[in-house]
Protein backbone atom coordinates (compact mmCIF):
# COMPACT_ATOMS: atom_id res chain seq x y z
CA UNK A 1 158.56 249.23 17.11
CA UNK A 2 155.15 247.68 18.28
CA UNK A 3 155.35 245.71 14.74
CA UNK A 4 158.36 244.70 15.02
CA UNK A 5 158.17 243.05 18.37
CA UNK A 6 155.16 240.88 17.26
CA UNK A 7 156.76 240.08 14.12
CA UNK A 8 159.89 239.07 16.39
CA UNK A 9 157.49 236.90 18.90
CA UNK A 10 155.55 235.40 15.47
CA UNK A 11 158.97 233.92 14.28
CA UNK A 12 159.62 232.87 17.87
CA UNK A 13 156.60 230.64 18.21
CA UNK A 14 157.45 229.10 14.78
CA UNK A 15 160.79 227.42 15.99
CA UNK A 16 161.23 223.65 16.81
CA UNK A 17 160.11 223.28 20.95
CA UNK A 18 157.96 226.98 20.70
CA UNK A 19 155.93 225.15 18.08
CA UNK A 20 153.78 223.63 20.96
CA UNK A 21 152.45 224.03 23.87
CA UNK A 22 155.44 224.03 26.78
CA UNK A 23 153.23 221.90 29.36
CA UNK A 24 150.48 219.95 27.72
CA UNK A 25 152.45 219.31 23.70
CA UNK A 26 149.57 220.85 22.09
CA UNK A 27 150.49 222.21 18.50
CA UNK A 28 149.78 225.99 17.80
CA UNK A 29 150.34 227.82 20.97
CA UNK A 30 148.47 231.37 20.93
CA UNK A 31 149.67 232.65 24.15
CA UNK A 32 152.99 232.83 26.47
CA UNK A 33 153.63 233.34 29.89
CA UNK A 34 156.81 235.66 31.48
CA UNK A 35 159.05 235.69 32.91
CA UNK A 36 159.75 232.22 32.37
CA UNK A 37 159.77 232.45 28.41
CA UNK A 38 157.30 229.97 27.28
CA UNK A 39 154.65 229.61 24.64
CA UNK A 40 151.38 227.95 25.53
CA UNK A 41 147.95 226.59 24.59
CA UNK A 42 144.87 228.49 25.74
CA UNK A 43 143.99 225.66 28.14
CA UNK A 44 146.90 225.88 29.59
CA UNK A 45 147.30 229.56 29.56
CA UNK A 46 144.17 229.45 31.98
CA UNK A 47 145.91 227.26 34.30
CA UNK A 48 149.12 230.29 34.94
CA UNK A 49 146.36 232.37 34.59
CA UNK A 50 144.79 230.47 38.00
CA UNK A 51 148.28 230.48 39.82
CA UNK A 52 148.22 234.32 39.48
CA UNK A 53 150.44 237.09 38.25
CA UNK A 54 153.23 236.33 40.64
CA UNK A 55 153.95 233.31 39.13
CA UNK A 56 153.39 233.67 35.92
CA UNK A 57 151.86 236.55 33.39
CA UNK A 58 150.56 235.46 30.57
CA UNK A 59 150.18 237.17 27.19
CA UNK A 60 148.90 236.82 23.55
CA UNK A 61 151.16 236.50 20.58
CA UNK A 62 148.09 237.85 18.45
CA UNK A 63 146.86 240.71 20.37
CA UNK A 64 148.70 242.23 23.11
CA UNK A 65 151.63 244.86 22.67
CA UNK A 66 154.98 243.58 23.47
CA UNK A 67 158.13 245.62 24.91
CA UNK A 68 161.40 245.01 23.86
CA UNK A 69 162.73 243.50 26.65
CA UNK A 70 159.84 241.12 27.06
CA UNK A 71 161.14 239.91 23.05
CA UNK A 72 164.57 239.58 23.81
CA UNK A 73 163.21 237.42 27.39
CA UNK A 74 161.40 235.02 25.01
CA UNK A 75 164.48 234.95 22.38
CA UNK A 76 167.38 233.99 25.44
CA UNK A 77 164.51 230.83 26.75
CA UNK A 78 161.89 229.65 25.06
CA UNK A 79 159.91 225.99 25.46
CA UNK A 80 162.94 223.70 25.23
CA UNK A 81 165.12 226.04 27.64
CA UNK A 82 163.18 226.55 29.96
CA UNK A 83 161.74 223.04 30.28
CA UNK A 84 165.48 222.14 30.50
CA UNK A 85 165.55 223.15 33.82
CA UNK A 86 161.54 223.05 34.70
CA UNK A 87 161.25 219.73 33.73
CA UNK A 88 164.25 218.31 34.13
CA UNK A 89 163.11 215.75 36.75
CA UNK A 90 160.13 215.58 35.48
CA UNK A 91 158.12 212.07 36.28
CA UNK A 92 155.52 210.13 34.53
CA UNK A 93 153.62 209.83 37.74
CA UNK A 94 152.27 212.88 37.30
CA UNK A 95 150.37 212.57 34.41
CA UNK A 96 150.82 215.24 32.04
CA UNK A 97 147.30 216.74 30.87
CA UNK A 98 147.05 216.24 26.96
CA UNK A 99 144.13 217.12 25.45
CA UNK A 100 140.75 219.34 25.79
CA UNK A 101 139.23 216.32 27.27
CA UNK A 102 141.89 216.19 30.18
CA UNK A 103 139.57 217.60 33.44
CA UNK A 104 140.62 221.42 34.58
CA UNK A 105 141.30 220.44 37.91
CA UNK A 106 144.70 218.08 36.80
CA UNK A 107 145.90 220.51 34.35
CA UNK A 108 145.90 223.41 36.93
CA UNK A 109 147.59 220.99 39.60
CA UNK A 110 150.54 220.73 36.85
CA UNK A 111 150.62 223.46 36.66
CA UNK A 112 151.24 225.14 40.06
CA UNK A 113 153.25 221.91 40.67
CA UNK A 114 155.49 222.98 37.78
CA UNK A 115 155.98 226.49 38.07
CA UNK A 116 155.01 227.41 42.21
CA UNK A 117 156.46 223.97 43.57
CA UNK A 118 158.65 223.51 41.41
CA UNK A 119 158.39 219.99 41.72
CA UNK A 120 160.09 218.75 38.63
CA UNK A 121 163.14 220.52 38.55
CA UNK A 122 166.50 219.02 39.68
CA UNK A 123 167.15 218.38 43.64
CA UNK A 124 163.57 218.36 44.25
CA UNK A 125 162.26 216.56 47.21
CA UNK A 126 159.71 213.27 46.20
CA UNK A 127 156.24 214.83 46.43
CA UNK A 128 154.08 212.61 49.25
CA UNK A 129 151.82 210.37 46.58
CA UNK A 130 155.28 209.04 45.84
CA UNK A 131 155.72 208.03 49.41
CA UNK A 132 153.75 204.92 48.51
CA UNK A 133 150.91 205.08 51.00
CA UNK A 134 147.78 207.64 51.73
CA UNK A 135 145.13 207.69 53.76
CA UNK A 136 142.49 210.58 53.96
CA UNK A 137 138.82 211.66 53.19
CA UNK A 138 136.69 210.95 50.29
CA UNK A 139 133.24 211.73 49.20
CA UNK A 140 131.95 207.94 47.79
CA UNK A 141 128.10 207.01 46.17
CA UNK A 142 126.40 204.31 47.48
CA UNK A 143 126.55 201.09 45.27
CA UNK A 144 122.81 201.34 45.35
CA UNK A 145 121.85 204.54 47.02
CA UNK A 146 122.66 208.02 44.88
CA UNK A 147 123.56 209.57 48.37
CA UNK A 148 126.96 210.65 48.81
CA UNK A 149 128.74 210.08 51.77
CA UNK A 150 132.38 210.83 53.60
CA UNK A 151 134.23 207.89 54.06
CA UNK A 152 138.16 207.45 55.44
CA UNK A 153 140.14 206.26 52.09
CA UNK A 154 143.70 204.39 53.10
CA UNK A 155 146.11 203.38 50.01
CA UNK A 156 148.88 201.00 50.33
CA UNK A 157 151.62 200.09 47.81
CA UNK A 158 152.84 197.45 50.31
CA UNK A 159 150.06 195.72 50.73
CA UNK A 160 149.02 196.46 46.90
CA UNK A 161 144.83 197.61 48.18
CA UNK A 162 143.07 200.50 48.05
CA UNK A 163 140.91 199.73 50.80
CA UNK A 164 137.76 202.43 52.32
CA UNK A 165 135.81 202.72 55.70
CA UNK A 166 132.75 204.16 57.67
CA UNK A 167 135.19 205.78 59.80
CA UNK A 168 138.92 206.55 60.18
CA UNK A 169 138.80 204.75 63.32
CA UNK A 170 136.96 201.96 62.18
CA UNK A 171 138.86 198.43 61.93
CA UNK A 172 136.59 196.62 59.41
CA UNK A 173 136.98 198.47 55.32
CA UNK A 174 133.43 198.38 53.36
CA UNK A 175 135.70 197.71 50.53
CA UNK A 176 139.06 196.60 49.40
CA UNK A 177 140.24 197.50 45.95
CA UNK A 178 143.70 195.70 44.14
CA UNK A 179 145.80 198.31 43.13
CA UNK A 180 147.05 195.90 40.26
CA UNK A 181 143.70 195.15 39.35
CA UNK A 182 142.60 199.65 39.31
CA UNK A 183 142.04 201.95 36.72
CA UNK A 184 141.68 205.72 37.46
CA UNK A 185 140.20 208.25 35.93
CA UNK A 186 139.65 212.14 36.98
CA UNK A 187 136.36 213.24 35.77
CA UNK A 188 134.07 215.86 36.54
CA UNK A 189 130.53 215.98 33.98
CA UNK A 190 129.67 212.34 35.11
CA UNK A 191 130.25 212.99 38.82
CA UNK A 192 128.82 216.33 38.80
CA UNK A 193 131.81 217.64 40.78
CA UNK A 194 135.33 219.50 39.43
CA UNK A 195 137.00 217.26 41.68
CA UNK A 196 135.90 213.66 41.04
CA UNK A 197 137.42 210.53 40.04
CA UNK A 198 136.04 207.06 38.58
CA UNK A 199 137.56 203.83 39.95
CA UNK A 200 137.35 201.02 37.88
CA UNK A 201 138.22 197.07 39.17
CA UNK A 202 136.98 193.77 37.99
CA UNK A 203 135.76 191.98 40.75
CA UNK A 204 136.42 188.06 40.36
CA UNK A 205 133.34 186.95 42.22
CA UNK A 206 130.59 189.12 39.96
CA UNK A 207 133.19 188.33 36.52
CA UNK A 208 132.79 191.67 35.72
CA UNK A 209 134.16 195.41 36.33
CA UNK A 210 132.55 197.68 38.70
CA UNK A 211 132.37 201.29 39.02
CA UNK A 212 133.49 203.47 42.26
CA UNK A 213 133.05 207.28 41.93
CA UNK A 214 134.67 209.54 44.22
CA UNK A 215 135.20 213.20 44.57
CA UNK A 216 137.39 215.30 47.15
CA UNK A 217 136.54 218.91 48.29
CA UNK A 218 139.70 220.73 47.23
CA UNK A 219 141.44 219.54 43.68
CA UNK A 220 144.98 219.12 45.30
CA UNK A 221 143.31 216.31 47.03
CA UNK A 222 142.15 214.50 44.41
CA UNK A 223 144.97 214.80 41.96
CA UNK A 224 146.98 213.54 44.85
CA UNK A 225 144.95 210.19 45.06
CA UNK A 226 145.01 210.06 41.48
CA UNK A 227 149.04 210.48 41.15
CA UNK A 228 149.20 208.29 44.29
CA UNK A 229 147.69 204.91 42.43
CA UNK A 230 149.33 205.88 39.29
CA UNK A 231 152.75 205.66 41.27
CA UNK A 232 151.83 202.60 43.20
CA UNK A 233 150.52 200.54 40.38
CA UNK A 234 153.68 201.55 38.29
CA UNK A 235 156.01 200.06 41.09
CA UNK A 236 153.72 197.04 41.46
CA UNK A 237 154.34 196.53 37.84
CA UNK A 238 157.97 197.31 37.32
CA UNK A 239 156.70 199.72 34.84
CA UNK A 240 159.91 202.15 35.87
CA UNK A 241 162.52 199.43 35.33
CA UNK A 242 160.44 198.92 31.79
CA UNK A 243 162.37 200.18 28.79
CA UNK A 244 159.18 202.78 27.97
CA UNK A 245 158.76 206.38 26.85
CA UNK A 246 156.70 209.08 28.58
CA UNK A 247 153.61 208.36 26.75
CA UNK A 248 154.02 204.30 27.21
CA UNK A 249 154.93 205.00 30.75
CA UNK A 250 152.10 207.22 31.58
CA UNK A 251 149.32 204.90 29.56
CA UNK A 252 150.42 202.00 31.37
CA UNK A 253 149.74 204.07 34.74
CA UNK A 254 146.15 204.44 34.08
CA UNK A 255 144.29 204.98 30.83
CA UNK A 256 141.70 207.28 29.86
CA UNK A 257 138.54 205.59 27.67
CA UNK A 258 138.24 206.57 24.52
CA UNK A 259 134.95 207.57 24.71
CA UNK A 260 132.17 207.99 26.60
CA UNK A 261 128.78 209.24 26.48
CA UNK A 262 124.73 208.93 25.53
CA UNK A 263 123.25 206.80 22.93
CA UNK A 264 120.13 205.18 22.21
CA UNK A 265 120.13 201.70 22.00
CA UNK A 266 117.70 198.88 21.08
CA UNK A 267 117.11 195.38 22.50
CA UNK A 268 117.76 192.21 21.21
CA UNK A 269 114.33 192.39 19.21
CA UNK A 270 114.43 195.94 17.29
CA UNK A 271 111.00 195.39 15.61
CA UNK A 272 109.45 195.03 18.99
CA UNK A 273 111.28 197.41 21.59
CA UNK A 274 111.52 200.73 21.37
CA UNK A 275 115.35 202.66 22.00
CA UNK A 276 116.08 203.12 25.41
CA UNK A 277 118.35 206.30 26.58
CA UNK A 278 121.75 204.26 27.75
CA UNK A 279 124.93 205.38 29.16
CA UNK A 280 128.32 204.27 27.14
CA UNK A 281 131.56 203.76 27.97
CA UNK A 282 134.20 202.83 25.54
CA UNK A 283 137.51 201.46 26.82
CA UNK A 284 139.86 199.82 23.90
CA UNK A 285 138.10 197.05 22.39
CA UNK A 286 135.36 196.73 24.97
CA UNK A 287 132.18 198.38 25.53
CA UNK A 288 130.08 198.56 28.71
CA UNK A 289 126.52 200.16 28.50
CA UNK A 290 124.34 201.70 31.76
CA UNK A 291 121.09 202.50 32.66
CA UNK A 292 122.47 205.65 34.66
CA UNK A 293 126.50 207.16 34.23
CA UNK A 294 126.37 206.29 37.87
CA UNK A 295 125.68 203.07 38.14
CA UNK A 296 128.38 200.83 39.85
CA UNK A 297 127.85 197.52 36.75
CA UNK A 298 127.05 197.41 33.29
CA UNK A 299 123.63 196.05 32.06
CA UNK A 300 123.45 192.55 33.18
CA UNK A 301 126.93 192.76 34.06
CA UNK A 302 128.20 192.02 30.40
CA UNK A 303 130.01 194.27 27.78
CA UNK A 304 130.31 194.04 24.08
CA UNK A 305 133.67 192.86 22.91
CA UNK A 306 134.79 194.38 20.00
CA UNK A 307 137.26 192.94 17.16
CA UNK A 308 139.02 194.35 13.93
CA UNK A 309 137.28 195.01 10.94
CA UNK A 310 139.23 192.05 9.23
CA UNK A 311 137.48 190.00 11.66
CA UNK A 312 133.83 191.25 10.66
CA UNK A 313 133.07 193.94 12.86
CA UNK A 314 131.98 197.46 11.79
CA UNK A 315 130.42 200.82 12.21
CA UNK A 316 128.62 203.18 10.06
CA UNK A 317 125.98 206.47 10.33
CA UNK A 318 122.58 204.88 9.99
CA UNK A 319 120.77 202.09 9.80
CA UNK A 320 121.06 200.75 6.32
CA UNK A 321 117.38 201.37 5.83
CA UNK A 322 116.20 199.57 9.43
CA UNK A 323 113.34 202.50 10.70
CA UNK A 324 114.71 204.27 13.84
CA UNK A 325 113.05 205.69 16.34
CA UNK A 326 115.78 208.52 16.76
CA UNK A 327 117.64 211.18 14.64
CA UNK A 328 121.31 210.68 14.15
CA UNK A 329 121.29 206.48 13.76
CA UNK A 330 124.61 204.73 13.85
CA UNK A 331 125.23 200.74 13.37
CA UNK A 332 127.33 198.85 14.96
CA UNK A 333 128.22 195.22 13.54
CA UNK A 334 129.96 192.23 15.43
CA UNK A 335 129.85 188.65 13.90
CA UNK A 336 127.54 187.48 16.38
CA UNK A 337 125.12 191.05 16.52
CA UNK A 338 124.23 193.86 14.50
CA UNK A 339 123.75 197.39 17.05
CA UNK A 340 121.20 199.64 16.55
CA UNK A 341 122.24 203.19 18.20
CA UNK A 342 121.82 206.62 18.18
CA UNK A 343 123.09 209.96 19.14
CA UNK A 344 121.84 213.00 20.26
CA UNK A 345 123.12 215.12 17.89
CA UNK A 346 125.23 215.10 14.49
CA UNK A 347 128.59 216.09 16.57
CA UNK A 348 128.23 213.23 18.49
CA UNK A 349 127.04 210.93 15.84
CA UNK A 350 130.49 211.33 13.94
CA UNK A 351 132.18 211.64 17.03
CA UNK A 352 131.05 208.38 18.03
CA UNK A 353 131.92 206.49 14.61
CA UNK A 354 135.17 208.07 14.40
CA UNK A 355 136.01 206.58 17.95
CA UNK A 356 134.47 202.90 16.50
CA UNK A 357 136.14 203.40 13.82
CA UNK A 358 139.62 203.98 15.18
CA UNK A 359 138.97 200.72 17.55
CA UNK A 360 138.21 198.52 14.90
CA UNK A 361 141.08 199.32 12.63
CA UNK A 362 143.50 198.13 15.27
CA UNK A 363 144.92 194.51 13.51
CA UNK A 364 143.15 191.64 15.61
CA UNK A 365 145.38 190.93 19.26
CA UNK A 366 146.20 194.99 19.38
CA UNK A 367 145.68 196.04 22.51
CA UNK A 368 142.95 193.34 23.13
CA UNK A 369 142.10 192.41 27.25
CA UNK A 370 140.65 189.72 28.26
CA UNK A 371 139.22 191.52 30.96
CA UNK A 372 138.86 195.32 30.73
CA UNK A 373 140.93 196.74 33.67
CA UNK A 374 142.93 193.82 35.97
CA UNK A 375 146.52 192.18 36.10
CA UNK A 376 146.15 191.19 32.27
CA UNK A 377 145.53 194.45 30.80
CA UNK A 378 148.39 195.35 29.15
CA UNK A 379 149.49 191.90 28.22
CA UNK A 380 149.51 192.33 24.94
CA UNK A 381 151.97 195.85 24.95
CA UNK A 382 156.09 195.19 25.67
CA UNK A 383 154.74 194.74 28.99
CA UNK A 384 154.15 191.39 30.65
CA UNK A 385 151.28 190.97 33.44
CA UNK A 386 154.15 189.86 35.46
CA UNK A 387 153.73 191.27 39.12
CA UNK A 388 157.00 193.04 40.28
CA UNK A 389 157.14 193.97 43.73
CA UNK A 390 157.66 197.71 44.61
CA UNK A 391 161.14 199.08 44.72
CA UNK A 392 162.58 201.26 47.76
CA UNK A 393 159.01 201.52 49.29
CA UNK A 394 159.43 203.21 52.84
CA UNK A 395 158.14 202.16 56.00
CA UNK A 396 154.40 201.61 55.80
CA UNK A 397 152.40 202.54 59.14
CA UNK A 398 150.85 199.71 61.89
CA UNK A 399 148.01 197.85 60.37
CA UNK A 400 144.65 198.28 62.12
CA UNK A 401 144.14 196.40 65.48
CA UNK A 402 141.62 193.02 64.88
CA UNK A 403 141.76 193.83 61.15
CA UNK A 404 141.69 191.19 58.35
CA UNK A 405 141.48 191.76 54.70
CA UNK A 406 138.08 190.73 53.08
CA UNK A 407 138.53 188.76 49.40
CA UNK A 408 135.84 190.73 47.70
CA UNK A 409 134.89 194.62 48.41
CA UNK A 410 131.54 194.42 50.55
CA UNK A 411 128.33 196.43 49.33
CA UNK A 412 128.04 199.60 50.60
């Protein structure tokens, strides 16, 4: 009988909807969780598996026993069932977590939002980073300084700013972000912190983008902030009155980089200058480089722009037989420059001209920006940079006494 109920839950998994993961879409679910009747990823597994038992017990398809009642639970629901009703108000705010690469701490979040809160099913309430404004604590670096300190964050969709201060009761912001003009990313390794977030806005005045990092104490928090610009900047755009799928939706929201990471790199004179350890960052067709992952600007405040490879860029492992310094060589070509780079390992040397090489075989105008995160960023996609103001956004709370908005974010 044992056989015959994983044979059962092996045909099960093999049907159209079980066939992936039921939160995150992944292909080749191992596990499943009762008693709602789903199959899952192991990643996401983990995540019921951090809710607890009450909510949700998982199990293997591979190697754990299975009764006959638990069979017949997973043959009356399954993925598309149950996400009938689990997902059936489901909202591209909340972005769904997609990949390995996705942090822990926003994958759990769905998850306890899904299945405890219930948040997605039919007649629920808006969750509050909907409400279109937030104010609350935040960890921040210094733009210099590597200190961290606690500073009193206030979002408002109404006012389109992200703004920050010493203290909540303060009346003057160190900084003041555009919402239209902010990227958001959870991340955790370059932080240093399960909970942290990168901020990323061009500033006008410098003509170039800056980096903010952030981290809250509990992950709630931060997933909140996150979902809370996501929602804000998709109002600001008219991105929900856009004719656009989840995945368009969501990307237009806030978009992760392709890649980032260590490489050596060598100056403008490779015979001469040694590599030097740098920090990348990849993000579409443009490429910043750092001294530190912390750093708030790029290397004299420029970035490579990258092209298509039918306009004479290109990337390959080595260095065509240039001496390097450094195991694992890459070369990166633009009409203008040839890139000497390396990686710190063979992984990361493929991994790193796969991701070139997936840039560069975009056809030329293909998601290019002419700046990397601002107004104009998706004006290439269906999307125009159009500004659309925000839709049924409820009453915002009394500005600050004596308070007026700087133009440029102040250094801190």
């Amino acid at each position: 009988a044992n056989q015959r109920n994983k044979d059962a839950i092996q045909r099960l998994v093999k049907l159209p909807g079980n066939n992936v993961c039921a939160d995150c879409r992944k292909p080749g679910p191992e596990w499943a969780a009762l008693p709602w009747g789903i199959f899952l990823c192991v990643e996401c597994c983990g995540s019921h598996r951090f809710i607890g038992t009450s909510f949700s017990k998982t199990k293997s398809i591979h190697l754990d026993n299975w009764t006959d009642d638990e069979v017949e639970l997973m043959m009356h629901k399954g993925n598309i069932k149950a996400n009938e009703t689990l997902e059936e108000n489901y909202h591209a705010a909340f972005k769904r977590p997609k990949s390995e690469k996705d942090v822990r701490v926003l994958r759990d979040q769905f998850v306890i939002s899904k299945y405890q809160k219930k948040e997605f099913c039919a007649g629920a309430e808006n969750p509050p980073y909907m409400s279109g404004f937030k104010s609350g604590p935040l960890f921040k670096k210094g733009k210099e300084k590597t200190e961290w300190k606690l500073r009193h964050f206030e979002l408002s969709e109404q006012e389109n700013f992200l703004r920050y201060f010493d203290k909540e009761q303060d009346t003057e912001p160190l900084g003041v972000l555009n919402l239209t003009d902010l990227n958001a990313v959870l991340v955790d390794d370059v932080v240093g912190h399960p909970h942290g977030m990168m901020l990323m806005c061009y500033e006008p005045k410098e003509d170039c983008v800056r980096n903010y990092y952030v981290y809250a104490e509990k992950g709630h928090d931060i997933v909140e902030w996150f979902l809370a610009i996501r929602h804000s900047r998709a109002n600001l755009r008219g991105l929900y009155q856009a004719n656009l799928n989840e995945q368009q939706l969501s990307l237009n929201m806030s978009r992760d980089f392709v890649k980032a990471g260590t490489l050596w790199k060598t100056g403008p004179d490779v015979k001469k200058k040694a590599m030097r350890k740098r920090w990348f960052l990849l993000d579409q067709k443009t490429l910043f480089y750092y001294k530190q992952p912390l750093d708030p600007y790029p290397i004299k405040k420029k970035a490579i722009k990258l092209g298509s490879v039918s306009e004479g860029y290109g990337v390959e492992e080595g260095t065509g037989g240039m001496k390097c310094s450094q195991n694992y060589p890459l070369t990166l070509r633009t009409p203008s420059r040839t890139y000497y780079l390396a990686a710190e390992n063979d992984e990361e040397q493929r991994s790193w001209v796969e991701a070139f090489q997936r840039i560069l075989r975009m056809p030329p105008g293909e998601d290019d920006i002419t700046k990397p995160i601002g107004t104009e960023v998706f004006k290439t996609r269906s999307l125009t940079g159009t500004m659309v103001p925000a839709v049924d956004v409820p009453p915002q709370p009394p500005p600050r006494p004596s308070h007026t908005l700087p133009h440029e974010p102040q250094s801190v």
